[in-house]
Protein backbone atom coordinates (compact mmCIF):
# COMPACT_ATOMS: atom_id res chain seq x y z
CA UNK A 1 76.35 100.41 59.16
CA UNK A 2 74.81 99.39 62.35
CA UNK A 3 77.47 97.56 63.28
CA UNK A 4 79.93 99.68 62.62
CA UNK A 5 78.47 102.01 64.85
CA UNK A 6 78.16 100.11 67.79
CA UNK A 7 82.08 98.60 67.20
CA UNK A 8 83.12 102.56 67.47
CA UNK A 9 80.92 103.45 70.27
CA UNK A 10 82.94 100.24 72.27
CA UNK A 11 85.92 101.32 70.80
CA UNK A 12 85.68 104.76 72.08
CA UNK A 13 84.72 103.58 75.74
CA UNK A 14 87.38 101.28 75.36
CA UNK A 15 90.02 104.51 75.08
CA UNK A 16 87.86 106.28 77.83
CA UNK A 17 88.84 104.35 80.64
CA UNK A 18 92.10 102.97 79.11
CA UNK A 19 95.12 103.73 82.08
CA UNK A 20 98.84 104.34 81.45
CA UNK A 21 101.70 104.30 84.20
CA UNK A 22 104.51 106.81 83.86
CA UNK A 23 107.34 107.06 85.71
CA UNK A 24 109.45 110.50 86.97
CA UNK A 25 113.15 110.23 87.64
CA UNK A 26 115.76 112.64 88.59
CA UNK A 27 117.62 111.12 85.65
CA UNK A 28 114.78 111.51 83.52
CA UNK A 29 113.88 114.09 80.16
CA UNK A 30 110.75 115.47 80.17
CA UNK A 31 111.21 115.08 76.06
CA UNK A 32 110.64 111.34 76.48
CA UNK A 33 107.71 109.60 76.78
CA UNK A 34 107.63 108.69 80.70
CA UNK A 35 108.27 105.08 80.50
CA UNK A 36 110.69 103.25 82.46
CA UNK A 37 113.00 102.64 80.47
CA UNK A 38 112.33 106.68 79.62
CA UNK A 39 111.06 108.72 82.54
CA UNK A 40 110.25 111.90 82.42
CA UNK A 41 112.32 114.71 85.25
CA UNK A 42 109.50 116.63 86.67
CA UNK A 43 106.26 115.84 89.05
CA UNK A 44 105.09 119.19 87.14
CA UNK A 45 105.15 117.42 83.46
CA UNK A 46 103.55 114.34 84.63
CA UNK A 47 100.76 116.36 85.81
CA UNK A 48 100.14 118.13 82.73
CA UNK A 49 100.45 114.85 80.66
CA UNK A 50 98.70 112.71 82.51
CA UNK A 51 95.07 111.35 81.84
CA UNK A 52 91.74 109.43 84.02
CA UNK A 53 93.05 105.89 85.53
CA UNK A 54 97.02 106.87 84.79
CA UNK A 55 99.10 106.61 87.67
CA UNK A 56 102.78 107.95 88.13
CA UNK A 57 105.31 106.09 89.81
CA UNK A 58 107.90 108.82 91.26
CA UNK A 59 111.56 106.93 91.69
CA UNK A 60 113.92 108.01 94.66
CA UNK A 61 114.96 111.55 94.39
CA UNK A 62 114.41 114.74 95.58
CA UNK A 63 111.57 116.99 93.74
CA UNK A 64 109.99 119.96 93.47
CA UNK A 65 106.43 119.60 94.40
CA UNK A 66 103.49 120.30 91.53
CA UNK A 67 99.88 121.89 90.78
CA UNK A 68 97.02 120.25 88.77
CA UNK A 69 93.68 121.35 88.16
CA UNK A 70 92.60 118.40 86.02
CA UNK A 71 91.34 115.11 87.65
CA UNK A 72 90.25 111.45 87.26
CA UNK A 73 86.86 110.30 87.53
CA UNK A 74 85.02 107.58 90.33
CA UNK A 75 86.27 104.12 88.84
CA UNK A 76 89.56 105.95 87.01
CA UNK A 77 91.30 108.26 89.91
CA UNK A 78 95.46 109.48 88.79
CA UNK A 79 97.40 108.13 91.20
CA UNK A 80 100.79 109.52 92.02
CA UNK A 81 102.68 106.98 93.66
CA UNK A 82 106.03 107.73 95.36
CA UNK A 83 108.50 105.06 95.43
CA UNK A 84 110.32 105.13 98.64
CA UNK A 85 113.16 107.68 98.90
CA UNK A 86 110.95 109.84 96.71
CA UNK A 87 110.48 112.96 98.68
CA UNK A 88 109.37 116.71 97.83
CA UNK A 89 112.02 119.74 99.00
CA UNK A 90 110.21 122.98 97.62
CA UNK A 91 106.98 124.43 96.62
CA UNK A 92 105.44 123.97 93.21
CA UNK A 93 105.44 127.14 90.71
CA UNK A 94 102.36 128.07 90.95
CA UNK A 95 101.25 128.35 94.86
CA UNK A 96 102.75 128.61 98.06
CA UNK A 97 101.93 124.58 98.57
CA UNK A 98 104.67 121.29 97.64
CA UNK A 99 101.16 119.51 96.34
CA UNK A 100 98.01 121.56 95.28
CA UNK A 101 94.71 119.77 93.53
CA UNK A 102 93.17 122.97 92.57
CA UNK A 103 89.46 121.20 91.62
CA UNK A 104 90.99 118.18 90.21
CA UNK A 105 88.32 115.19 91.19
CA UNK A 106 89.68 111.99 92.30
CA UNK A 107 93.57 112.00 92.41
CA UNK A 108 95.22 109.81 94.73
CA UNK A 109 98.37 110.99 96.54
CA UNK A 110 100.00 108.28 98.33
CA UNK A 111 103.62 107.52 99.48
CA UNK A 112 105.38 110.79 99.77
CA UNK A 113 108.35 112.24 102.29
CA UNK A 114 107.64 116.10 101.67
CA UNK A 115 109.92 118.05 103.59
CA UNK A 116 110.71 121.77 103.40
CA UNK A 117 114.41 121.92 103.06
CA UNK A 118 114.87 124.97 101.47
CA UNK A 119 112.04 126.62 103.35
CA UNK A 120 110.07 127.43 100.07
CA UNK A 121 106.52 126.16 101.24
CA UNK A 122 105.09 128.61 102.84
CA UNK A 123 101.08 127.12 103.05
CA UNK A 124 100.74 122.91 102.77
CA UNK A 125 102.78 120.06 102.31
CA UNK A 126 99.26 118.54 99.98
CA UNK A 127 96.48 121.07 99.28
CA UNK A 128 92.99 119.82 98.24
CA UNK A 129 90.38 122.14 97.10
CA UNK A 130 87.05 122.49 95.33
CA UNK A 131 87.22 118.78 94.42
CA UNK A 132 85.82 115.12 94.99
CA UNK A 133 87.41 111.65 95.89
CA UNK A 134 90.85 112.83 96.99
CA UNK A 135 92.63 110.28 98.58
CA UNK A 136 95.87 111.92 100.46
CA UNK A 137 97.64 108.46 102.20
CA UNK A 138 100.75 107.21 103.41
CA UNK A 139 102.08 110.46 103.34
CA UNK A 140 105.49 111.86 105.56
CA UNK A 141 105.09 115.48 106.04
CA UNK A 142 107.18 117.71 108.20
CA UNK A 143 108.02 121.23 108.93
CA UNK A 144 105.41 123.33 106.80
CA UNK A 145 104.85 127.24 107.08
CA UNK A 146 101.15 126.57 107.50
CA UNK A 147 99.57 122.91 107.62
CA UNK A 148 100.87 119.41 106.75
CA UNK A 149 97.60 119.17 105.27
CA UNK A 150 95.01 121.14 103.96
CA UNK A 151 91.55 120.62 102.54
CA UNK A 152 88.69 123.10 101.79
CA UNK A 153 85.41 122.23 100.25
CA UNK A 154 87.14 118.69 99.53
CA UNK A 155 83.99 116.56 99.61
CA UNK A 156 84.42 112.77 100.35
CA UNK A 157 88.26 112.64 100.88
CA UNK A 158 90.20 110.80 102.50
CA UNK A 159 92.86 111.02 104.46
CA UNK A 160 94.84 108.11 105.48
CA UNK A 161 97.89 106.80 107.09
CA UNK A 162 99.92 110.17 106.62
CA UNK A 163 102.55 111.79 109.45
CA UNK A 164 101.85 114.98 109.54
CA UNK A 165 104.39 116.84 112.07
CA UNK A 166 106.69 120.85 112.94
CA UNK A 167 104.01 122.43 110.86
CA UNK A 168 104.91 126.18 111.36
CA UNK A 169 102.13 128.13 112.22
CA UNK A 170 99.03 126.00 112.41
CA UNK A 171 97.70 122.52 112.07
CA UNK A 172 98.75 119.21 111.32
CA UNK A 173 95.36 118.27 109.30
CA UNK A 174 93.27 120.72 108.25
CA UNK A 175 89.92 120.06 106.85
CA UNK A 176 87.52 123.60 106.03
CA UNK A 177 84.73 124.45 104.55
CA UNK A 178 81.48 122.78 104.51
CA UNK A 179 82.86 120.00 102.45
CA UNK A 180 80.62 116.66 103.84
CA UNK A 181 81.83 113.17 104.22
CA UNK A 182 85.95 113.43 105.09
CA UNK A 183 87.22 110.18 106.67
CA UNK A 184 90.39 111.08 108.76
CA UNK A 185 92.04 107.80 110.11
CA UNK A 186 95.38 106.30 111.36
CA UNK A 187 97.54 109.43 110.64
CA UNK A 188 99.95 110.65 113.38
CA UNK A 189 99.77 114.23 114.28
CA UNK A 190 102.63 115.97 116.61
CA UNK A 191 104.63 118.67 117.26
CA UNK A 192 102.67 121.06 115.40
CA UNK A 193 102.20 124.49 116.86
CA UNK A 194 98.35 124.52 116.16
CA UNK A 195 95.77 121.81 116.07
CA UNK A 196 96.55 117.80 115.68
CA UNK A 197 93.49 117.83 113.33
CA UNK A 198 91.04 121.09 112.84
CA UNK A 199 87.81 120.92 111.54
CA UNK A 200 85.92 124.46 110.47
CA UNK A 201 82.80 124.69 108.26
CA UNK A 202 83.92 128.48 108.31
CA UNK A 203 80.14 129.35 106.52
CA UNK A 204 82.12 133.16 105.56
CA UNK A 205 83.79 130.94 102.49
CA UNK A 206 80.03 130.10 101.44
CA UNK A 207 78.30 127.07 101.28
CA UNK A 208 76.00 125.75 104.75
CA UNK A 209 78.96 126.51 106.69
CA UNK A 210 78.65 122.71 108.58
CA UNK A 211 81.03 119.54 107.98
CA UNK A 212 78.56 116.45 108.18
CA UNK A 213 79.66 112.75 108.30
CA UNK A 214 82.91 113.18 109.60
CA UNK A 215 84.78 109.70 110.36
CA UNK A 216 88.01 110.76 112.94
CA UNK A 217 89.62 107.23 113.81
CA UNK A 218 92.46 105.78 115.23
CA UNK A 219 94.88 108.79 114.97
CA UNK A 220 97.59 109.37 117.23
CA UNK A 221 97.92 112.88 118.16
CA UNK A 222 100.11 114.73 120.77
CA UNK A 223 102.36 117.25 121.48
CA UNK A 224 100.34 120.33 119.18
CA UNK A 225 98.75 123.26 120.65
CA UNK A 226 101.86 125.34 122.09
CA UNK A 227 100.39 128.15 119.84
CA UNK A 228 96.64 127.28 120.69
CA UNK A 229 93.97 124.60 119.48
CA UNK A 230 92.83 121.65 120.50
CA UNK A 231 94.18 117.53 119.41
CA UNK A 232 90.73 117.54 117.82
CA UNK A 233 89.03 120.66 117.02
CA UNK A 234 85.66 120.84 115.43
CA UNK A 235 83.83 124.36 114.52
CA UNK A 236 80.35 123.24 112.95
CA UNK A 237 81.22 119.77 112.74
CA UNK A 238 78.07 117.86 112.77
CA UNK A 239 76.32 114.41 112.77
CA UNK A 240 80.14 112.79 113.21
CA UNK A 241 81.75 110.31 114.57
CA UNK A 242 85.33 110.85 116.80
CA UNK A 243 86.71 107.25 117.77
CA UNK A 244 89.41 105.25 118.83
CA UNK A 245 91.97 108.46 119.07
CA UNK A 246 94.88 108.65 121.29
CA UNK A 247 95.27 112.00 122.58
CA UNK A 248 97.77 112.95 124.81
CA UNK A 249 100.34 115.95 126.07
CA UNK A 250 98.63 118.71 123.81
CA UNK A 251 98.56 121.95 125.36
CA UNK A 252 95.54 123.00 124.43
CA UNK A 253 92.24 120.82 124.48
CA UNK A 254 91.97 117.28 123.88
CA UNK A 255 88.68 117.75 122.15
CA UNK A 256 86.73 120.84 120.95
CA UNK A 257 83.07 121.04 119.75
CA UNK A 258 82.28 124.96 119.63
CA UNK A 259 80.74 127.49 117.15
CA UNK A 260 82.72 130.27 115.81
CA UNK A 261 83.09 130.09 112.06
CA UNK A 262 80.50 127.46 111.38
CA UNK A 263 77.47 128.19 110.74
CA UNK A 264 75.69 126.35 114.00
CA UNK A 265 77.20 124.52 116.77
CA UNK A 266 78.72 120.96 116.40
CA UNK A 267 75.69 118.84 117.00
CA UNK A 268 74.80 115.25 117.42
CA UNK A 269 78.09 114.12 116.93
CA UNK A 270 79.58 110.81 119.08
CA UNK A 271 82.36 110.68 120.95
CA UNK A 272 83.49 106.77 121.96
CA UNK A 273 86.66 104.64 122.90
CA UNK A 274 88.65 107.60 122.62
CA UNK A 275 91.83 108.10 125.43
CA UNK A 276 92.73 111.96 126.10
CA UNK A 277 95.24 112.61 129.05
CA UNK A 278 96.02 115.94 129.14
CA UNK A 279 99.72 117.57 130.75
CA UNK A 280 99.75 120.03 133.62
CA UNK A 281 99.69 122.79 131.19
CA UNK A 282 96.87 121.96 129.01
CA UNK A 283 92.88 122.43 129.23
CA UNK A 284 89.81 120.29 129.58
CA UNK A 285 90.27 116.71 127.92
CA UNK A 286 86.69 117.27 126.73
CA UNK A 287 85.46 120.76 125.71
CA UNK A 288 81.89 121.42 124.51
CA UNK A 289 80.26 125.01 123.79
CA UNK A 290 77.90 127.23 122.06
CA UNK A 291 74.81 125.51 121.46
CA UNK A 292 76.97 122.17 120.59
CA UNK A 293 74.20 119.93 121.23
CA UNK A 294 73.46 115.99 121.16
CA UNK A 295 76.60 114.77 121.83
CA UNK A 296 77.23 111.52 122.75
CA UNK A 297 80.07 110.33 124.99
CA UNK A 298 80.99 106.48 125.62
CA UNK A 299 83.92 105.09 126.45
CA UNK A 300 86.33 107.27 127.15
CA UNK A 301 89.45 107.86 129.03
CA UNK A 302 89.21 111.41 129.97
CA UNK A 303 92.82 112.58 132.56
CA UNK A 304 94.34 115.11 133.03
CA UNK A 305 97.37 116.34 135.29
CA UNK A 306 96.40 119.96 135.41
CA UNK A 307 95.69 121.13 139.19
CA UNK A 308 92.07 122.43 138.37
CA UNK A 309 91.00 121.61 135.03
CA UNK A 310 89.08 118.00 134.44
CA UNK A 311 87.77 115.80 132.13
CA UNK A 312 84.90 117.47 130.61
CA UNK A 313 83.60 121.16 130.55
CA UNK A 314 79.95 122.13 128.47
CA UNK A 315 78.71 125.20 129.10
CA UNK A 316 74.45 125.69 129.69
CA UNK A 317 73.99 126.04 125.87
CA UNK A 318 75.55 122.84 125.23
CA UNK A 319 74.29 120.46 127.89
CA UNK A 320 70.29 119.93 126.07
CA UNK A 321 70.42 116.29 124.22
CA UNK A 322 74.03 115.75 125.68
CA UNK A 323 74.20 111.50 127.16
CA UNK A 324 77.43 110.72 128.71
CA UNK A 325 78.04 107.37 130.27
CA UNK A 326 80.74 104.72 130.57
CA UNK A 327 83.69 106.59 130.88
CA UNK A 328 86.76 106.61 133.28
CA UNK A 329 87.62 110.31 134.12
CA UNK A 330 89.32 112.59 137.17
CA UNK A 331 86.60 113.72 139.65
CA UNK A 332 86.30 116.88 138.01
CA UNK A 333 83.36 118.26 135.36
CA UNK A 334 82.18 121.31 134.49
CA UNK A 335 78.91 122.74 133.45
CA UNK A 336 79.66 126.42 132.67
CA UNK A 337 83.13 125.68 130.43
CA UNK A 338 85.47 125.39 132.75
CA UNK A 339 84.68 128.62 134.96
CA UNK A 340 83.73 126.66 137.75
CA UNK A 341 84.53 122.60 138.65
CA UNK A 342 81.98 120.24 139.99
CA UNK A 343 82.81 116.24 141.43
CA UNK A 344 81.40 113.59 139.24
CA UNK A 345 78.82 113.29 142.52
CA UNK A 346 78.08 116.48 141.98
CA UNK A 347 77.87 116.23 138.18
CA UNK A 348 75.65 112.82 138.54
CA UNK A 349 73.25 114.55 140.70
CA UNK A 350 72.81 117.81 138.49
CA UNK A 351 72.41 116.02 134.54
CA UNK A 352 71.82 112.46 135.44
CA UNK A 353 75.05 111.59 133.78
CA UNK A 354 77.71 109.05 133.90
CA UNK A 355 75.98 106.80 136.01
CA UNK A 356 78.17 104.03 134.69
CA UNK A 357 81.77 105.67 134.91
CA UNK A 358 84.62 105.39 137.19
CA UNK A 359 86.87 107.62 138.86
CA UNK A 360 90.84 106.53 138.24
CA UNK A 361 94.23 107.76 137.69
CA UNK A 362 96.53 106.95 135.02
CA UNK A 363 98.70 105.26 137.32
CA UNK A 364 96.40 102.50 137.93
CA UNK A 365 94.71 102.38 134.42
CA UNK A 366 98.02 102.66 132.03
CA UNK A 367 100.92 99.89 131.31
CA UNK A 368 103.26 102.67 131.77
CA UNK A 369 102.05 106.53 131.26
CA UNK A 370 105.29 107.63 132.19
CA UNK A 371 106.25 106.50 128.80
CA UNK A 372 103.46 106.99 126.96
CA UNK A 373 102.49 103.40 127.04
CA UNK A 374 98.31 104.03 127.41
CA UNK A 375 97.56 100.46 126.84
CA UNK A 376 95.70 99.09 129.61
CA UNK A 377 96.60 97.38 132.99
CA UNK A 378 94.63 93.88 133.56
CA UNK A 379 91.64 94.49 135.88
CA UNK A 380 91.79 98.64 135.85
CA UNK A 381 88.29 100.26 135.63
CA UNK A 382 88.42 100.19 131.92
CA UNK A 383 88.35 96.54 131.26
CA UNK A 384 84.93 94.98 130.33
CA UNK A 385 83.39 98.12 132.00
CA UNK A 386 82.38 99.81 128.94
CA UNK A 387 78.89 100.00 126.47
CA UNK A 388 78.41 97.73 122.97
CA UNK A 389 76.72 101.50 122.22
CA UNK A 390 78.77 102.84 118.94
CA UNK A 391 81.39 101.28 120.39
CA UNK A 392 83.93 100.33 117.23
CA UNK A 393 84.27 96.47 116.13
CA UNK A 394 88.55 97.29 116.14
CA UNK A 395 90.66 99.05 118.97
CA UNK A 396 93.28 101.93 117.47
CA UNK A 397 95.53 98.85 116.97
CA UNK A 398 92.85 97.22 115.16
CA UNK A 399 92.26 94.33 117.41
CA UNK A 400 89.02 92.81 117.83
CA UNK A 401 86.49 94.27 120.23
CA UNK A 402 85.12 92.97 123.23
CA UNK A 403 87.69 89.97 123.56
CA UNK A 404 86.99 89.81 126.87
CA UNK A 405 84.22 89.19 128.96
CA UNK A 406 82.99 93.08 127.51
CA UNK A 407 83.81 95.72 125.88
CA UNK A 408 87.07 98.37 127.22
CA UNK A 409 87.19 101.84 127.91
CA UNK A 410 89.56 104.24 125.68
CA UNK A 411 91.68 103.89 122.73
CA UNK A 412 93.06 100.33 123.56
CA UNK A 413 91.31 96.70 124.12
CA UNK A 414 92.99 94.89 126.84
CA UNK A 415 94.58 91.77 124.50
CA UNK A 416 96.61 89.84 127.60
CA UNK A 417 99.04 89.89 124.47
CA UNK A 418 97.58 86.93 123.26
CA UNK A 419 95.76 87.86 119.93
CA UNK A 420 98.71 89.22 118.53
CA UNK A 421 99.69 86.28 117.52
CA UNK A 422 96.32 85.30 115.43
CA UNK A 423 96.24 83.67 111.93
CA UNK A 424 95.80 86.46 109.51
CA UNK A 425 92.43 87.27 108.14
CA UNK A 426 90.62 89.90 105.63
CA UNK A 427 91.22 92.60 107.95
CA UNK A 428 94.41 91.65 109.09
CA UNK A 429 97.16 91.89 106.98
CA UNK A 430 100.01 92.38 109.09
CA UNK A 431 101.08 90.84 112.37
CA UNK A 432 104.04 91.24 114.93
CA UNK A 433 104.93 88.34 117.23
CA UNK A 434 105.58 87.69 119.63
CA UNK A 435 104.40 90.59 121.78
CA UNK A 436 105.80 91.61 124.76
CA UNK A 437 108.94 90.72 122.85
CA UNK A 438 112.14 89.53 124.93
CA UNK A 439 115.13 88.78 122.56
CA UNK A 440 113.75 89.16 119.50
CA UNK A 441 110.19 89.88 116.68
CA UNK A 442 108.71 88.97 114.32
CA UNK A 443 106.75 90.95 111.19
CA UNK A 444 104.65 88.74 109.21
CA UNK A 445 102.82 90.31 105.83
CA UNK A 446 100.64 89.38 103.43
CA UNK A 447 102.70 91.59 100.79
CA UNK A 448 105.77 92.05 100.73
CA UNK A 449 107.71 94.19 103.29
CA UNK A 450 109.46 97.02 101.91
CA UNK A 451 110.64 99.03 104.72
CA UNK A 452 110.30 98.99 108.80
CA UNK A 453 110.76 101.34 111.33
CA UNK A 454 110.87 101.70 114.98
CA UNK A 455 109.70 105.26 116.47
CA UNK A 456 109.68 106.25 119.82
CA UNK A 457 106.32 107.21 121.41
CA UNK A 458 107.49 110.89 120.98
CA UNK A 459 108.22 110.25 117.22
CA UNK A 460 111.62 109.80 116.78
CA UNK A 461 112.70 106.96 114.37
CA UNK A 462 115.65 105.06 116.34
CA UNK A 463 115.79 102.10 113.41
CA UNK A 464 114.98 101.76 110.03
CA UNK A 465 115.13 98.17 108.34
CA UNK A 466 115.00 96.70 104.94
CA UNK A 467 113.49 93.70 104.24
CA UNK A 468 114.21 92.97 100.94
CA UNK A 469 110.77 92.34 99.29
CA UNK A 470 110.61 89.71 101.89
CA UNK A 471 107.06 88.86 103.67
CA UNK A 472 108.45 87.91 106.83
CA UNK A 473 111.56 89.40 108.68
CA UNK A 474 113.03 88.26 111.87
CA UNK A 475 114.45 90.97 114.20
CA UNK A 476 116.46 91.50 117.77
CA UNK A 477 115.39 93.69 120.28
CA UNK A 478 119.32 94.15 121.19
CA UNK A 479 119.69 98.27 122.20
CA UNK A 480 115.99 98.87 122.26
CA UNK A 481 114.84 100.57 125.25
CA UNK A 482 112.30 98.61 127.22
CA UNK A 483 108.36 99.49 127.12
CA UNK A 484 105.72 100.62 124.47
CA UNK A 485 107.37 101.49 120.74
CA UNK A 486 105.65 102.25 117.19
CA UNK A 487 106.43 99.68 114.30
CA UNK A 488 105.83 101.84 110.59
CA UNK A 489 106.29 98.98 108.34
CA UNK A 490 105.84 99.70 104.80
CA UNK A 491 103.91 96.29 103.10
CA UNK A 492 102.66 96.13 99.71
CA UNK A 493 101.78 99.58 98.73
CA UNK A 494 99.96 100.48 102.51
CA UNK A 495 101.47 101.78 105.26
CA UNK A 496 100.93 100.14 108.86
CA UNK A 497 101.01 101.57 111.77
CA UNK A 498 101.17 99.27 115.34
CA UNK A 499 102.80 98.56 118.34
CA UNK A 500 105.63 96.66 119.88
CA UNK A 501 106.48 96.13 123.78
CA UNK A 502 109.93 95.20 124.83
CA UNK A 503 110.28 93.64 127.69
């Protein structure tokens, strides 16, 4: 008898964590049994039949989005995984939202073009709330009434790789509530009329009313803010760290640490190798206020081509615990938010700041900033000049820092374009070579390449390859515009975001 009980209590863990994949198809019957040979029709059906560790592979086709409110666990997330051509055209049946995890734990989103073609989704292209372990990556989303996406008390998610673009009335990325632990990194935020990203603790919606242990990395995020808000805005955001960001041409702030909705000020958070250049009709590239104290700034590239505004504005509640250093900024600070402007001089004399930073222009720190090209010239003011302090082991590109004789200032380590053409290793699973490229490049992968694209620095996609499962794929430069473009390249089941310079 003993035996037979411990043979059932195996075979019941055994069913516990056992995973199925199922398949959707516009072709399919959602009287079948979701295999491939027998997919089912509907995202909405797979949700509802779905169980821990499953995962859904969505085939090319346009869909209407869907709403689940069961999850997975830790070690067995559902994963919905959209095949490419897969793409969402209208709300789900339930909310206003294409995608909405209504407190389902640990789901995995990945691979998704949601668009808004018949101008159904009126709130997010994915909406996470009152859940754990989300993982929202690899995501296109464009033209949403509200947000691209949206998050509120979403503890530990993740949110990876997406585009997130046109939203309607507010934010690309939207994380709320005092949910602790998001990691936002390598998504592309533009052209929406609110914030790039927006972070609010918003303590009216209960809970302590702060977001702790925020990771923002290596996004690229311009063009937002025509209706207000900054490229990174943070209301109660505390204990955080913002690196590695490219943040340019928003018309708001670069980056905001306030109090309005939280429930305290954004405190102790670090700012480092971040590069902000703000246009003629935009605001500080650095805004701190209302008792937002302990930041710590390193690193940065702080411009701007506004006639008055500067590089970074705190106001007196703000300034107690504040350490700023390292940076290469206009000659213009503030110390009552951006009432009044000081010189850096000044600025050094009153908070014994910046001792360590530089005074430059983007003409003489930038490849070409008329083009949006912010890698750095050879020998500018932000090469070697900056601190080891927090500074990240990877640039936004993820190359290796220091690989000179220190570590750079901003967004970008100065390569000489000669690492790009490195072995691969762990980290690097994807290289393009070589770089500057004259008559031709070169993708290498470690997986397979499934799809590349070339995208203009303001986001447009001028050519789309593909490779035929191939892991390395030769192609001319012929009709490509010379200076800085985006590579997407789709590898594997990740999506990789670098750079390519045409010369």
């Amino acid at each position: 008898m003993k035996f037979h009980f411990i043979f059932l209590i195996v075979f019941l863990s055994y069913l516990s964590v056992k995973a199925d994949n199922y398949y959707v198809s516009n072709s399919g019957k959602n009287s079948d049994n979701g295999g491939l040979s027998d997919p089912w029709k509907t995202l909405q059906h797979a949700a509802e039949n779905i169980d821990q560790g499953d995962t859904v592979f969505v085939l090319p086709g346009n869909y209407e989005g869907f709403y689940m409110d069961a999850g997975g666990s830790e070690n067995s997330p559902i994963v919905f995984k959209a095949m490419q051509g897969a793409t969402i055209t209208s709300r789900n049946q339930t909310t206003l939202d294409a995608i909405n995890l209504e407190g389902a734990d640990y789901i995995v989103i990945n691979g998704f073009t949601i668009t808004n073609d018949e101008g159904t989704i009126e709130r997010a292209g994915v909406r996470s709330v009152a859940n754990t372990g989300v993982v929202i990556s690899n995501n296109t989303i464009s033209n949403m009434g509200r947000w691209g996406i949206f998050t509120g008390f979403s503890e530990s998610v993740t949110i990876e790789n997406n585009s997130c673009s046109f939203s309607q009335d507010e934010h690309g990325i939207y994380h709320s509530n005092s949910a602790d632990n998001p990691i936002i990194r390598k998504n592309i935020c533009f052209s929406n009329n609110g914030c790039g990203i927006h972070m609010n603790g918003d303590v009216s919606m209960g809970g302590d009313g702060i977001i702790s242990n925020a990771k923002v990395e290596s996004n690229i995020i311009y063009d937002n803010g025509r209706g207000g808000g900054s490229g990174i805005n943070c209301d109660g955001v505390q204990n955080s760290l913002i690196c590695n960001n490219l943040i340019y041409n928003n018309h708001a702030s670069g980056i905001s640490l306030y109090h309005i909705d939280g429930a305290e000020g954004a405190k102790n958070n670090v700012l480092v190798n971040n590069t902000i250049v703000m246009p003629s009709d935009g605001r500080w590239a650095i805004n701190i206020a209302s008792e937002s104290t302990g930041t710590t700034i390193y690193n940065n590239i702080l411009f701007t081509y506004h006639s008055f505004r500067g590089g970074l504005s705190l106001d007196a509640s703000s300034i107690s615990g504040t350490i700023s250093d390292y940076n290469v900024v206009v000659d213009r600070f503030s110390l009552d938010w951006g009432d009044t402007r000081i010189t850096m001089a000044e600025w050094q004399s009153e908070t014994g700041q910046d001792m360590h930073s530089y005074i430059s222009a983007p003409e003489l720190t930038f490849l070409d900033h008329e083009n949006n090209d912010y890698s750095l010239i050879e020998e500018c003011d932000a090469v070697n000049k900056g601190t080891n302090i927090h500074a990240p082991w990877s640039d936004l590109e993820g190359n290796y820092r220091p690989t000179g004789g220190g570590y750079d200032i901003g967004a970008y380590e100065f390569m000489g374009f000669t690492d790009i053409c490195t072995p691969f290793t762990t980290e690097r699973n994807l290289i393009v070579f070589p770089n500057p490229a004259t008559d031709y490049f070169v993708i290498e992968a470690k997986e397979a390449i499934k799809k590349i694209e070339v995208i203009t620095t303001d986001g447009k996609i001028i050519r789309s390859y593909a490779s035929h499962e191939l892991n390395s794929v030769e192609i001319p430069v012929t009709g490509l515009a010379k200076g800085k473009l985006f590579l997407r390249v789709l590898s594997g089941d990740q999506l990789y975001t670098t750079y390519l310079i045409v010369k």
